[in-house]
C-alpha atoms as a PDB file:
ATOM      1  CA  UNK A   1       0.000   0.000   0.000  1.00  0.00           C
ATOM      2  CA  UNK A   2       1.205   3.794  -0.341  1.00  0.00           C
ATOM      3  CA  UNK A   3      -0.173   6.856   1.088  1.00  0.00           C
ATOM      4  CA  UNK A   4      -0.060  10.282   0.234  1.00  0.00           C
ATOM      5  CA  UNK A   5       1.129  12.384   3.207  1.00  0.00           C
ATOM      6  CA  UNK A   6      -1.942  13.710   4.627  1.00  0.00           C
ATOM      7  CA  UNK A   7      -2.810   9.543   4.040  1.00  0.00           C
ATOM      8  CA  UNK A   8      -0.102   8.444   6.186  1.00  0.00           C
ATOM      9  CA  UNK A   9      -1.269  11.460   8.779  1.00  0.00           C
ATOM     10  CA  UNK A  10      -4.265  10.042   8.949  1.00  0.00           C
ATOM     11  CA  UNK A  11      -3.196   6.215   9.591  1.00  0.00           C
ATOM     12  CA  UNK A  12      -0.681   7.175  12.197  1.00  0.00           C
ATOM     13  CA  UNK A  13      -2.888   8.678  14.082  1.00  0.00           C
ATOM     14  CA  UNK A  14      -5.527   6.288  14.290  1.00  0.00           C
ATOM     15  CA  UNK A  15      -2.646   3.916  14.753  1.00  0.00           C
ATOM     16  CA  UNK A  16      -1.042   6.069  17.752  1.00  0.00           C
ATOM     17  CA  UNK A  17      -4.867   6.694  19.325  1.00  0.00           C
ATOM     18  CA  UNK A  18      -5.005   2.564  19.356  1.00  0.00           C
ATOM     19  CA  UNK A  19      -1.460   2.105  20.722  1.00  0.00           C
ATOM     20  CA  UNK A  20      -0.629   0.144  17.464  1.00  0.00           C
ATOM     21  CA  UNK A  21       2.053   0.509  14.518  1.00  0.00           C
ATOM     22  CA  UNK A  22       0.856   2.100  11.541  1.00  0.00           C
ATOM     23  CA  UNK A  23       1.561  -1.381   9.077  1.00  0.00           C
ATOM     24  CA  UNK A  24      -0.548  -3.247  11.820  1.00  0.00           C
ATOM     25  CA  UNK A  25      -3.170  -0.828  11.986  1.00  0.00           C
ATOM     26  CA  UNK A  26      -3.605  -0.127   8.130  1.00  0.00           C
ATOM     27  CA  UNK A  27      -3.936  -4.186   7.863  1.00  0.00           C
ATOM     28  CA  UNK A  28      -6.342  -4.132  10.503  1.00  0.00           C
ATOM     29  CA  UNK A  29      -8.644  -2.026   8.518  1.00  0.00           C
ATOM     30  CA  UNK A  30      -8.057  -3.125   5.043  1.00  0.00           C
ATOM     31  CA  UNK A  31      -8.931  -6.918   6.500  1.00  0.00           C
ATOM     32  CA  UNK A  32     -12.158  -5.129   8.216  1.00  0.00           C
ATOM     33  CA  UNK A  33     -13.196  -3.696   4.631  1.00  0.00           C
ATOM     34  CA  UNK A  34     -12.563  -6.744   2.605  1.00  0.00           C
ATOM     35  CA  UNK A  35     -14.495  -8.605   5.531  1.00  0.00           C
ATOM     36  CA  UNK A  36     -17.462  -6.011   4.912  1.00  0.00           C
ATOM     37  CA  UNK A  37     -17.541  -5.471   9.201  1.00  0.00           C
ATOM     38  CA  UNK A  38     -15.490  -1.369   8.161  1.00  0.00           C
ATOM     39  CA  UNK A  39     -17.636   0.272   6.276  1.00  0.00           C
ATOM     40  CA  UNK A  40     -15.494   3.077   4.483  1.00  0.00           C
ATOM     41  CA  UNK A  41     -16.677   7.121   4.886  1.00  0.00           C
ATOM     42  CA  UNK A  42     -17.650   8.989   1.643  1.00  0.00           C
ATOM     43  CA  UNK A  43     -14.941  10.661   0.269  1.00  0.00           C
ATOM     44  CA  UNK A  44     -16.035  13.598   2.206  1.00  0.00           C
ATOM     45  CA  UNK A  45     -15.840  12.380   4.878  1.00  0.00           C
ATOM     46  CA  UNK A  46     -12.240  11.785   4.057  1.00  0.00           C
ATOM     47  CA  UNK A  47     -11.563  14.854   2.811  1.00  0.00           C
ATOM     48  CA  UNK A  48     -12.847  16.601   6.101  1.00  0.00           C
ATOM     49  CA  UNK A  49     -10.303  13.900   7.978  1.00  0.00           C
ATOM     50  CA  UNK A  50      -7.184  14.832   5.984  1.00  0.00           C
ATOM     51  CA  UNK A  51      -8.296  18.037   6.594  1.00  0.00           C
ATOM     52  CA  UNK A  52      -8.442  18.293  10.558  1.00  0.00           C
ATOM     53  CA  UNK A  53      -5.287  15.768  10.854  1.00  0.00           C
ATOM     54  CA  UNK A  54      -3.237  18.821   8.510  1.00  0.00           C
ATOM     55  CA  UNK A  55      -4.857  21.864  10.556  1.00  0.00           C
ATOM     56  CA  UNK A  56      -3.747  19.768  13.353  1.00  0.00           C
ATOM     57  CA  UNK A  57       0.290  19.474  12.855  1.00  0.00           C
ATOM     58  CA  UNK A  58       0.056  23.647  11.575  1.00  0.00           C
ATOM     59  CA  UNK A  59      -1.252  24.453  15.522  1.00  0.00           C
ATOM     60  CA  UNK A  60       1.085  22.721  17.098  1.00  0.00           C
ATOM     61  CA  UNK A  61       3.810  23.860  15.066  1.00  0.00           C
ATOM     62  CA  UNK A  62       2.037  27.128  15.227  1.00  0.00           C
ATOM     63  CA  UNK A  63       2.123  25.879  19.012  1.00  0.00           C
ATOM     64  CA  UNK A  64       5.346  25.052  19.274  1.00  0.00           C
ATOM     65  CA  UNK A  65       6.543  28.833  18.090  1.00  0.00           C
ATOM     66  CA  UNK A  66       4.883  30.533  19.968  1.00  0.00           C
ATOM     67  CA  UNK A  67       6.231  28.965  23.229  1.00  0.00           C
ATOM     68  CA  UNK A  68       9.651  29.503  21.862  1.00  0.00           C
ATOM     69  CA  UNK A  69       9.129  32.661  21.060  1.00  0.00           C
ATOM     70  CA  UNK A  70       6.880  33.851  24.229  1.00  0.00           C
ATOM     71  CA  UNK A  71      10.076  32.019  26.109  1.00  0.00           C
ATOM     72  CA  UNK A  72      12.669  34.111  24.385  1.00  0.00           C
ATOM     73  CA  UNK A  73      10.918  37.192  25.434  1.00  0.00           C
ATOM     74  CA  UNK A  74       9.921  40.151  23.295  1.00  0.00           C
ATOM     75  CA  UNK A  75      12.020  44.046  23.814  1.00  0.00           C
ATOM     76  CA  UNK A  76       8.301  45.151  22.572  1.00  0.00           C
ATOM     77  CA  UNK A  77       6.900  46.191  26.000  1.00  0.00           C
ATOM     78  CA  UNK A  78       3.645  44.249  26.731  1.00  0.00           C
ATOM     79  CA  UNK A  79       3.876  41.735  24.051  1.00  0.00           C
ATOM     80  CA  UNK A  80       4.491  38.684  26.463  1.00  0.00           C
ATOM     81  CA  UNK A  81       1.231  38.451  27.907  1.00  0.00           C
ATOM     82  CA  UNK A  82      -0.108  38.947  24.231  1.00  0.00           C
ATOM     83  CA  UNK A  83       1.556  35.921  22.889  1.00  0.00           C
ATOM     84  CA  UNK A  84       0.706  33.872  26.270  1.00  0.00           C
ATOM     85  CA  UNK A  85      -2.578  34.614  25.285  1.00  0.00           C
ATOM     86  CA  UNK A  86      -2.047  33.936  21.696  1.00  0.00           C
ATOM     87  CA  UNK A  87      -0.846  30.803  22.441  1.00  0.00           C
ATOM     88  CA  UNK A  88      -3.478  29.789  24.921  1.00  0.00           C
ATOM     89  CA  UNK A  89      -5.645  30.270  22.203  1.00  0.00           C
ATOM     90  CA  UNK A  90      -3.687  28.133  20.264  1.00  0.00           C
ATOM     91  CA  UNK A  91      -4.019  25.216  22.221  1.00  0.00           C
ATOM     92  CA  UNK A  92      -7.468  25.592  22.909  1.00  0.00           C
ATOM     93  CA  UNK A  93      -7.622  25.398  18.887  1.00  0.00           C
ATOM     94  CA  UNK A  94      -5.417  22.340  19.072  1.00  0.00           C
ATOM     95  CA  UNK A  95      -8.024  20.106  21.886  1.00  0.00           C
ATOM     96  CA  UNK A  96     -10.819  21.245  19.585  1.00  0.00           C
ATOM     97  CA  UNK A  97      -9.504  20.109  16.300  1.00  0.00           C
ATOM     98  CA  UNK A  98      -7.747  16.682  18.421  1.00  0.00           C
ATOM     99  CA  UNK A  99     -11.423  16.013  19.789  1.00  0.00           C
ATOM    100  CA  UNK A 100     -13.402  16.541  16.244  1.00  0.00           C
ATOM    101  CA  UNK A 101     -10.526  14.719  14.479  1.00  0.00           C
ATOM    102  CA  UNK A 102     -11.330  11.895  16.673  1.00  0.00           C
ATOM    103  CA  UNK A 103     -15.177  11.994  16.168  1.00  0.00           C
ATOM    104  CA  UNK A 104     -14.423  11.595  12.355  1.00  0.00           C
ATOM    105  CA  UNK A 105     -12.216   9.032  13.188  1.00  0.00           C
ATOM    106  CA  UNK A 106     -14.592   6.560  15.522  1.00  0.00           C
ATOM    107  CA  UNK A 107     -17.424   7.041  12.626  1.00  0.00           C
ATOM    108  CA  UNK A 108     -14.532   4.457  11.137  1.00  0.00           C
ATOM    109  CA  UNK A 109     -14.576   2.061  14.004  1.00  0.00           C
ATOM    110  CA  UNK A 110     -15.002  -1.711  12.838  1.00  0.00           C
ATOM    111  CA  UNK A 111     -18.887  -2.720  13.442  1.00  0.00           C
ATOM    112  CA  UNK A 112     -20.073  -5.507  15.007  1.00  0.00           C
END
């Protein structure tokens, strides 16, 4: 199998969110499928997947410079408690897009 990269975004993070590798995982499902007990999402369904899993990784990188940057300190008097607050935001952003990513995500679950 091959994946584009928002692809393999999505399968390692179903695979992470089920403690499993990403090979074991993608079998997993592809078995489920061919078993008819997964039944796939529309494509836009997909599409609104790949979609939350890449505005995910741009927060936390957005994330992830902000903290260095709040850390670093700012000569611009006041701007601190701007970017704490900027980056609070930011991680508020972050659990909301994490919690609808994984409501996408169990729509996918195997049935029984």
């Amino acid at each position: 199998m091959s994946f584009s990269d928002a692809e393999l975004a999505v399968v390692r993070t179903a695979a992470e969110r089920e403690g499993m590798a990403s090979a074991a995982w993608a079998g997993r499902q592809v078995m489920a499928v061919a078993q008819h007990t997964l039944v796939p999402v529309s494509r836009d369904a997909g599409d609104v997947l790949r979609e939350l899993v890449q505005a995910r990784v741009h927060l936390r990188e957005t994330v992830a410079a902000l903290r260095a940057w709040t850390a670093a300190g700012s000569p611009v008097t006041g701007l601190p408690e701007a970017a704490a607050a900027g980056v609070e935001a930011a991680l508020v952003a972050v659990a909301r897009v994490d919690e609808a990513t994984v409501a996408v995500m169990r729509e996918r679950r195997p049935r029984s």
